[in-house]
N, C-alpha and C. Protein backbone atom coordinates (compact mmCIF):
# COMPACT_ATOMS: atom_id res chain seq x y z
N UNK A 1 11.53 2.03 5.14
CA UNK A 1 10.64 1.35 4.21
C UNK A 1 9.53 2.30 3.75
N UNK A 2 8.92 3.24 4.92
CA UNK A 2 8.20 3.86 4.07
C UNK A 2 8.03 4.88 3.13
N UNK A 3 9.53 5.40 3.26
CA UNK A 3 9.92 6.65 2.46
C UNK A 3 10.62 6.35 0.79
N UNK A 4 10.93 4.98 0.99
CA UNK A 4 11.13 4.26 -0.07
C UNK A 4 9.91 4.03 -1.32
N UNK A 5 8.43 3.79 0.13
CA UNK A 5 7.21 2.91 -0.62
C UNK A 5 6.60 4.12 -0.85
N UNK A 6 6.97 5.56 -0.50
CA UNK A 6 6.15 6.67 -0.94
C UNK A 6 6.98 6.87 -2.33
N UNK A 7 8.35 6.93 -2.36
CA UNK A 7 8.64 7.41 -3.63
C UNK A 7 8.01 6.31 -4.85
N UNK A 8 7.92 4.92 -4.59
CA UNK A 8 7.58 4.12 -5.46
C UNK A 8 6.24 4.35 -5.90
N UNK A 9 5.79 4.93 -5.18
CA UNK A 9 4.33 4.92 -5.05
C UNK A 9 3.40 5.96 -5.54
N UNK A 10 4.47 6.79 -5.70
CA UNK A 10 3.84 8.41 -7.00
C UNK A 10 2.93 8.08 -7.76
N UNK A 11 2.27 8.03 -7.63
CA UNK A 11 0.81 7.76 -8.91
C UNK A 11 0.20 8.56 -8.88
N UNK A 12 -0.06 9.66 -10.19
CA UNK A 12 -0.72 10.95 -10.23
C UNK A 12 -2.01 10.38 -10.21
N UNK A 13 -2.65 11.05 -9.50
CA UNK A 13 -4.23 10.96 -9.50
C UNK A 13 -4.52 10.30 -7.69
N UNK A 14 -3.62 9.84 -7.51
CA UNK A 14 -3.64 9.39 -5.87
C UNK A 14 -2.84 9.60 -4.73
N UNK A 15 -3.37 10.12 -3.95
CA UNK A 15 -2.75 10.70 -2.50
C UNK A 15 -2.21 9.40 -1.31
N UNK A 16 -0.82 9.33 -1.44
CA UNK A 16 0.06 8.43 -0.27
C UNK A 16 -0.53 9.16 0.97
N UNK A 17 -1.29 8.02 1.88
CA UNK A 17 -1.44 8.91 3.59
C UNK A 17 -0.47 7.56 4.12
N UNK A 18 0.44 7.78 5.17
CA UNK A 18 1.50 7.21 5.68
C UNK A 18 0.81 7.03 7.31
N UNK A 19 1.20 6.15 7.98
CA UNK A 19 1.37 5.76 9.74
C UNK A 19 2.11 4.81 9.94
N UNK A 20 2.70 5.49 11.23
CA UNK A 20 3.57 5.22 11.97
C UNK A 20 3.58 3.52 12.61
N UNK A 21 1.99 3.24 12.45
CA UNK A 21 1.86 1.77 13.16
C UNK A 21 0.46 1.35 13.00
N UNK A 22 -0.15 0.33 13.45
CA UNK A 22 -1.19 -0.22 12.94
C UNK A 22 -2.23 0.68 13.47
N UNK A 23 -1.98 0.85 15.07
CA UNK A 23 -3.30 1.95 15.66
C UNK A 23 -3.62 3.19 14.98
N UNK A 24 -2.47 4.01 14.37
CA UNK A 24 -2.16 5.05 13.85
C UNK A 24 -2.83 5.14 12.36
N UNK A 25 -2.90 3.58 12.14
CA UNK A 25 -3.29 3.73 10.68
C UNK A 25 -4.86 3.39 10.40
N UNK A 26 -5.32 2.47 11.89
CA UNK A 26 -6.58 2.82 11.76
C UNK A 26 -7.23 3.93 12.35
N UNK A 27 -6.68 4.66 13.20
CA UNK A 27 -7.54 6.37 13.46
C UNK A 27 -7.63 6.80 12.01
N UNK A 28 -5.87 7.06 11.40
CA UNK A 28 -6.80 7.53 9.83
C UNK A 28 -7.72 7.05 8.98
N UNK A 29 -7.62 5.70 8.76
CA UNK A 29 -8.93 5.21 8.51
C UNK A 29 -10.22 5.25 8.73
N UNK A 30 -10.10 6.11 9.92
CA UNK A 30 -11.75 6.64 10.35
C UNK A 30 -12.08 7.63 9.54
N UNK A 31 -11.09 8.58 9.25
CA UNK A 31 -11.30 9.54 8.27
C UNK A 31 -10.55 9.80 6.85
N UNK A 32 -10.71 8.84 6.79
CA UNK A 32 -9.89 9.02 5.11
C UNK A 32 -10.49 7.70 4.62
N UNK A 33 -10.72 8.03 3.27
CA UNK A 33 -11.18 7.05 2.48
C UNK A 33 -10.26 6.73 1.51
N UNK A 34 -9.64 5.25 1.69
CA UNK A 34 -9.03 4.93 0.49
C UNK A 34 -8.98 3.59 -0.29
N UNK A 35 -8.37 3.60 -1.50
CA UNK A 35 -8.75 2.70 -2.58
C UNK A 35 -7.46 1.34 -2.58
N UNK A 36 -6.88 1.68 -1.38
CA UNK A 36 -5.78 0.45 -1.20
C UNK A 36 -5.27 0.50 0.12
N UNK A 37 -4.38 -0.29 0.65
CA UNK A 37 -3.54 -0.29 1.54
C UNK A 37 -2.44 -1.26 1.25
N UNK A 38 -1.03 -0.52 2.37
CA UNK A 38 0.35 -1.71 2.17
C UNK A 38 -0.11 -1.43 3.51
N UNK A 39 0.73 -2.60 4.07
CA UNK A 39 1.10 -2.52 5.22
C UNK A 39 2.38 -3.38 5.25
N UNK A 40 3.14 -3.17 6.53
CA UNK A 40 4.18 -4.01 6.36
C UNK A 40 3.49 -5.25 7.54
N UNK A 41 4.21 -6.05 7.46
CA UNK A 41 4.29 -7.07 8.36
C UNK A 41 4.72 -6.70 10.04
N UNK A 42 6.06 -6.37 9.82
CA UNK A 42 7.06 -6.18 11.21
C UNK A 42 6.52 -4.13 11.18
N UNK A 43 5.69 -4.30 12.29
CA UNK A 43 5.13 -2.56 12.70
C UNK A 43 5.48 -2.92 14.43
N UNK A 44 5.35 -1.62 14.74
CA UNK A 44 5.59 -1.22 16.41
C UNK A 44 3.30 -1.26 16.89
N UNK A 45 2.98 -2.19 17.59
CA UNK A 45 1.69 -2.07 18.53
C UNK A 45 0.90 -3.00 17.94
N UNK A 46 0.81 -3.71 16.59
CA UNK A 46 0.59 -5.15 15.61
C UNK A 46 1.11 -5.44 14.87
N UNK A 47 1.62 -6.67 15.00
CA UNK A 47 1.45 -7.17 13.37
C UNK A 47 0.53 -6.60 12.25
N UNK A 48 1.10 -7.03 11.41
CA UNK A 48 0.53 -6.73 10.01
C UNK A 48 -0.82 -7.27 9.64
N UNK A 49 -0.58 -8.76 10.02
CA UNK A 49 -1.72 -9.80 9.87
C UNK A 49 -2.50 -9.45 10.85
N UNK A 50 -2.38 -8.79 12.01
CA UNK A 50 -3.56 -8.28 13.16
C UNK A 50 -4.57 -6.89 12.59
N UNK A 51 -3.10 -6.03 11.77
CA UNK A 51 -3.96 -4.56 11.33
C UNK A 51 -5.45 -5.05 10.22
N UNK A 52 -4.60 -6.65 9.47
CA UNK A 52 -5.34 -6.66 8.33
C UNK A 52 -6.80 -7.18 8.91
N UNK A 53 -6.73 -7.85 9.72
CA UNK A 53 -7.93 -8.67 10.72
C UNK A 53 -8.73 -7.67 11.34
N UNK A 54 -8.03 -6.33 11.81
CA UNK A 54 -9.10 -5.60 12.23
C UNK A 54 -9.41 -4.92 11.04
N UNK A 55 -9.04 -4.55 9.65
CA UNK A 55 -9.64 -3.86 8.84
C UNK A 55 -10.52 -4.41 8.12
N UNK A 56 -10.38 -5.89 7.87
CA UNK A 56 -11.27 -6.62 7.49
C UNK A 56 -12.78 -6.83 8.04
N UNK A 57 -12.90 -6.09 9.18
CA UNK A 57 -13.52 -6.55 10.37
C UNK A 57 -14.73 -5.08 10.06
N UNK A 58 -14.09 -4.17 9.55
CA UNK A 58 -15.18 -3.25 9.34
C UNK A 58 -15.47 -3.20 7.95
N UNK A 59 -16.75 -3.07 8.57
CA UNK A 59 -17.62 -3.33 6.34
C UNK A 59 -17.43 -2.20 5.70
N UNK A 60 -16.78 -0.99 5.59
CA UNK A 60 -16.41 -0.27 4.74
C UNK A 60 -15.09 -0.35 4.22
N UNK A 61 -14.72 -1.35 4.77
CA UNK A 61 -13.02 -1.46 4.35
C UNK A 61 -12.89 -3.19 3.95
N UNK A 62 -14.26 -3.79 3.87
CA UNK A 62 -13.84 -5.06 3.54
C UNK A 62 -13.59 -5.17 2.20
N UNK A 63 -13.86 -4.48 1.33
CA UNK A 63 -13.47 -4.78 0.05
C UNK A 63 -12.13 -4.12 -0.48
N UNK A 64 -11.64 -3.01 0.65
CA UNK A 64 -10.55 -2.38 -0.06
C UNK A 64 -9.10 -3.45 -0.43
N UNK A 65 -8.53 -3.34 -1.36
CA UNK A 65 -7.46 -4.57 -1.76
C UNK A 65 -6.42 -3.96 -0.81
N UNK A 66 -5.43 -5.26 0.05
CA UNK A 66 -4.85 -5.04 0.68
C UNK A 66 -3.06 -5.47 0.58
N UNK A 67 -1.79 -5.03 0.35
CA UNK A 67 -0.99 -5.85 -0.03
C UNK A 67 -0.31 -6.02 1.53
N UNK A 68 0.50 -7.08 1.92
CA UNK A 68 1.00 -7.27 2.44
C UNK A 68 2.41 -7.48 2.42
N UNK A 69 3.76 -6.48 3.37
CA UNK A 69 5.43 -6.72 2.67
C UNK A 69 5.84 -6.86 3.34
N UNK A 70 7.01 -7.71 3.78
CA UNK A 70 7.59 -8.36 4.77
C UNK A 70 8.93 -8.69 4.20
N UNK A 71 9.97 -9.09 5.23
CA UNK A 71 11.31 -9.31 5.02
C UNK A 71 11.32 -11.06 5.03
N UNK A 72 10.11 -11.37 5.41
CA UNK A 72 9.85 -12.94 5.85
C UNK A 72 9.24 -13.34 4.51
N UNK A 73 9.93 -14.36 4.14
CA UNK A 73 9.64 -14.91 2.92
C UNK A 73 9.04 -16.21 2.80
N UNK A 74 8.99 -16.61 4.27
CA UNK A 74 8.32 -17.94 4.34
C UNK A 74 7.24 -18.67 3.95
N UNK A 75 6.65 -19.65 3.80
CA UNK A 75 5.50 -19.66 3.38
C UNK A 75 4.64 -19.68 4.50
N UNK A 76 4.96 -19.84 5.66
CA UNK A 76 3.79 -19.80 6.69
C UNK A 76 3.60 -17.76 7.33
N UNK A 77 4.60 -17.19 6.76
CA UNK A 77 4.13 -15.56 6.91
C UNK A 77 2.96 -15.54 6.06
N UNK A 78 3.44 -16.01 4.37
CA UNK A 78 2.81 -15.67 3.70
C UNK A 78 0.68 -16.37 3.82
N UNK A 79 0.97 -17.44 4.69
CA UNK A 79 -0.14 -18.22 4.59
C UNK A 79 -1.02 -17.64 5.90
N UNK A 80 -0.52 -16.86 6.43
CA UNK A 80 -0.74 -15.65 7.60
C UNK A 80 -1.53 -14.37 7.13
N UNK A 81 -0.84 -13.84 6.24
CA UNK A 81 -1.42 -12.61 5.77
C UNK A 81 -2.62 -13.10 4.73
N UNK A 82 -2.48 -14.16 4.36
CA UNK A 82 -3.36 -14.49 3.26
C UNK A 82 -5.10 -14.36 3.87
N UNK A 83 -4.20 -15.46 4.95
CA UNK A 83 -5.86 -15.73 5.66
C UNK A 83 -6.10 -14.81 6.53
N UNK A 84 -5.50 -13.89 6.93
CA UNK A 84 -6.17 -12.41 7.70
C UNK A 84 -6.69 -11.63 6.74
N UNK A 85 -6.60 -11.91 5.35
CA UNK A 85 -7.50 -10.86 4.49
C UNK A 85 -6.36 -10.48 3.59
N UNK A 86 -5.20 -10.23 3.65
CA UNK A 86 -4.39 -9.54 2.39
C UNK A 86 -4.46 -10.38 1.67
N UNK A 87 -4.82 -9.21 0.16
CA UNK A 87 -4.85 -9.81 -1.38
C UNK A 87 -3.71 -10.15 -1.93
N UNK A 88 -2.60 -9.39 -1.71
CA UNK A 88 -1.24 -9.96 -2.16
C UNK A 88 -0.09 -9.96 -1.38
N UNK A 89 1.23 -10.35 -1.48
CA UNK A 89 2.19 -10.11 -0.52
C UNK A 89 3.62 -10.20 -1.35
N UNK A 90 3.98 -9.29 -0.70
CA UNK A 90 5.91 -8.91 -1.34
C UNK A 90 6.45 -8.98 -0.54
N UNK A 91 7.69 -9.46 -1.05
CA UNK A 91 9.01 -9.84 -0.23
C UNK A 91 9.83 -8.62 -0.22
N UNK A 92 11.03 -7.96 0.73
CA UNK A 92 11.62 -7.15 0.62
C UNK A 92 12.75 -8.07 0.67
N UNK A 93 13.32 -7.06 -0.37
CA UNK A 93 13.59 -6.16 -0.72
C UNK A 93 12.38 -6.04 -2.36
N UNK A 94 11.89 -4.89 -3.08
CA UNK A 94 11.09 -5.12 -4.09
C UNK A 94 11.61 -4.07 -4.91
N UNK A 95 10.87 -3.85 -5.84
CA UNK A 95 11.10 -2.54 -7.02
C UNK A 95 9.89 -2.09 -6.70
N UNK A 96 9.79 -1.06 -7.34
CA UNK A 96 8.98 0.16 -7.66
C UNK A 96 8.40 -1.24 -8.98
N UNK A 97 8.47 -1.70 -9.90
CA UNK A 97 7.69 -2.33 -10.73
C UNK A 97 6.94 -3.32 -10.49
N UNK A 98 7.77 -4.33 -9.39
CA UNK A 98 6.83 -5.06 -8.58
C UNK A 98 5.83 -4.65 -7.91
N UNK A 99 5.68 -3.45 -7.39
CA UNK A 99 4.72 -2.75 -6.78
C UNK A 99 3.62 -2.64 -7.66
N UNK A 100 3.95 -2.06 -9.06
CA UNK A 100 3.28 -1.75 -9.93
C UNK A 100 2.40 -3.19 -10.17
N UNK A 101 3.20 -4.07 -10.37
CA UNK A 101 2.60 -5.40 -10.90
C UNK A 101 1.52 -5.61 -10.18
N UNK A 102 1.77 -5.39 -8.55
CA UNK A 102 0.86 -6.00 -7.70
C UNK A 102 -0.47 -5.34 -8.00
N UNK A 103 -0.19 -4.18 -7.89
CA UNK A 103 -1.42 -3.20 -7.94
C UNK A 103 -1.97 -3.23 -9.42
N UNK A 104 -1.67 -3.57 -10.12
CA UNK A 104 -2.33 -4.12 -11.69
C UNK A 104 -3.14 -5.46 -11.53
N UNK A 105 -2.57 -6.29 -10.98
CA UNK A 105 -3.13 -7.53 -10.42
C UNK A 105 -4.88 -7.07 -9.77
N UNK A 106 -4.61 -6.09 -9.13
CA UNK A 106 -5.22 -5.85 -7.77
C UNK A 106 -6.65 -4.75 -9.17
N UNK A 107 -6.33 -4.91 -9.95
CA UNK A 107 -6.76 -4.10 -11.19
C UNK A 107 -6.96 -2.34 -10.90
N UNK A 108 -5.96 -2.02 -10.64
CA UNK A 108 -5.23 -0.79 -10.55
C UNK A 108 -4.96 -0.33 -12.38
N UNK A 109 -5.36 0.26 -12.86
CA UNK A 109 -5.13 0.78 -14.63
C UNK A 109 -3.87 1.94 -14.15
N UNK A 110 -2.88 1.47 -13.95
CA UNK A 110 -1.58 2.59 -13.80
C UNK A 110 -1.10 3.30 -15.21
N UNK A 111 -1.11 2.96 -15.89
CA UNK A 111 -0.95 3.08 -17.50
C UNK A 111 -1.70 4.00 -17.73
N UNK A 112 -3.03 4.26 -17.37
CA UNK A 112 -4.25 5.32 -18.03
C UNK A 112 -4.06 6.42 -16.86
N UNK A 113 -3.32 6.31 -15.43
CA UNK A 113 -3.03 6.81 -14.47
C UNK A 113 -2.31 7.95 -14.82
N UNK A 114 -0.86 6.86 -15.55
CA UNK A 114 0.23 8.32 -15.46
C UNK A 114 -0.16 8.66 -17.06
N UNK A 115 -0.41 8.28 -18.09
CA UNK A 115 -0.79 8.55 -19.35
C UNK A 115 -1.67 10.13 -19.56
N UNK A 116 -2.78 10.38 -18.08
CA UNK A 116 -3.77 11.44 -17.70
C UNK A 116 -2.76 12.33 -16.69
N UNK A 117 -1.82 12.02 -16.18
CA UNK A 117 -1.04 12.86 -15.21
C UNK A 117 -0.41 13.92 -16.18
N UNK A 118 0.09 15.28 -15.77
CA UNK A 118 0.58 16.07 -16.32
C UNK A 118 2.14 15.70 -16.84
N UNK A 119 3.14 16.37 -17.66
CA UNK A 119 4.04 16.10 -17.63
C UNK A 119 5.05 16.64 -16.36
N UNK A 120 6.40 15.92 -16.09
CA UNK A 120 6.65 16.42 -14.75
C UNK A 120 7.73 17.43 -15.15
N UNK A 121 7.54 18.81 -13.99
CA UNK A 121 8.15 19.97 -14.63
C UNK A 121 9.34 20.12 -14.47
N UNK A 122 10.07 20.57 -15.46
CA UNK A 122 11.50 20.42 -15.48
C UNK A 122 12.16 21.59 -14.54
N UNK A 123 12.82 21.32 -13.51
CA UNK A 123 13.04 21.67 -12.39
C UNK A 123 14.49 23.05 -12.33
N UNK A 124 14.78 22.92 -14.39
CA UNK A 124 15.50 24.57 -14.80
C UNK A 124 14.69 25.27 -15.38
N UNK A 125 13.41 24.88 -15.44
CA UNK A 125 12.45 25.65 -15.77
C UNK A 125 11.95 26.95 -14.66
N UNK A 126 11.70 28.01 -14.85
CA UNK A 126 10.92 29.08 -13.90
C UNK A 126 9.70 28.56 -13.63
N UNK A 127 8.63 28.43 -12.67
CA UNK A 127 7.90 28.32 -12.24
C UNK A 127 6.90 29.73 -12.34
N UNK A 128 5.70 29.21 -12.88
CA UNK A 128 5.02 30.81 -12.89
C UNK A 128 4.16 30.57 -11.24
């Protein structure tokens, strides 16, 4: 899932940081500052809805928008992540556009994103 949600997730102008599990993802959070988070639901050491409860829990991260993705489509997952703090939630299997959607929702300007990104280099091209 996450090598999937990195390729979907190319957005020039912003750096994917990846962990392994919820503890993992809040040590980086001590030192990295960022403008979103996924998390999945089903992780190895918390739940999803536990990572979101402790990130919610510190005031520099209470405002960051949070999505929540899961294979559980239920409405009581979804009424889980809601009330631990995630702003939105996807079902897996998703697209790369649904992603997009969410994070537009989440008022993400992806459009002015890749519009300012370079063009991507054509890979029979020489490299200087």
């Amino acid at each position: 899932v996450r090598s999937a949600l990195r390729r979907s997730l190319h957005v020039p102008g912003y750096t994917i940081y990846e962990a392994g599990d919820g503890e993992e993802a809040l040590e980086l959070l001590k030192t990295t500052k960022v403008d979103a988070l996924i998390s999945d639901y089903n992780m190895p050491k918390m739940t999803g809805s536990q990572f979101v409860r402790v990130v919610r829990e510190k005031p520099e991260l209470k405002e960051v928008p949070i999505i929540m993705i899961t294979s559980d489509n239920s409405t009581q997952r979804m009424t889980e992540a809601l009330q631990a703090g995630a702003n939105e939630f996807l079902v897996k299997p998703f697209t790369q556009e649904m992603i997009e959607q969410k994070l537009i929702t989440l008022g993400f300007d992806l459009k002015k994103l890749k519009d300012q990104a370079p063009p991507p280099s054509n890979p029979d091209e020489p490299q200087h």
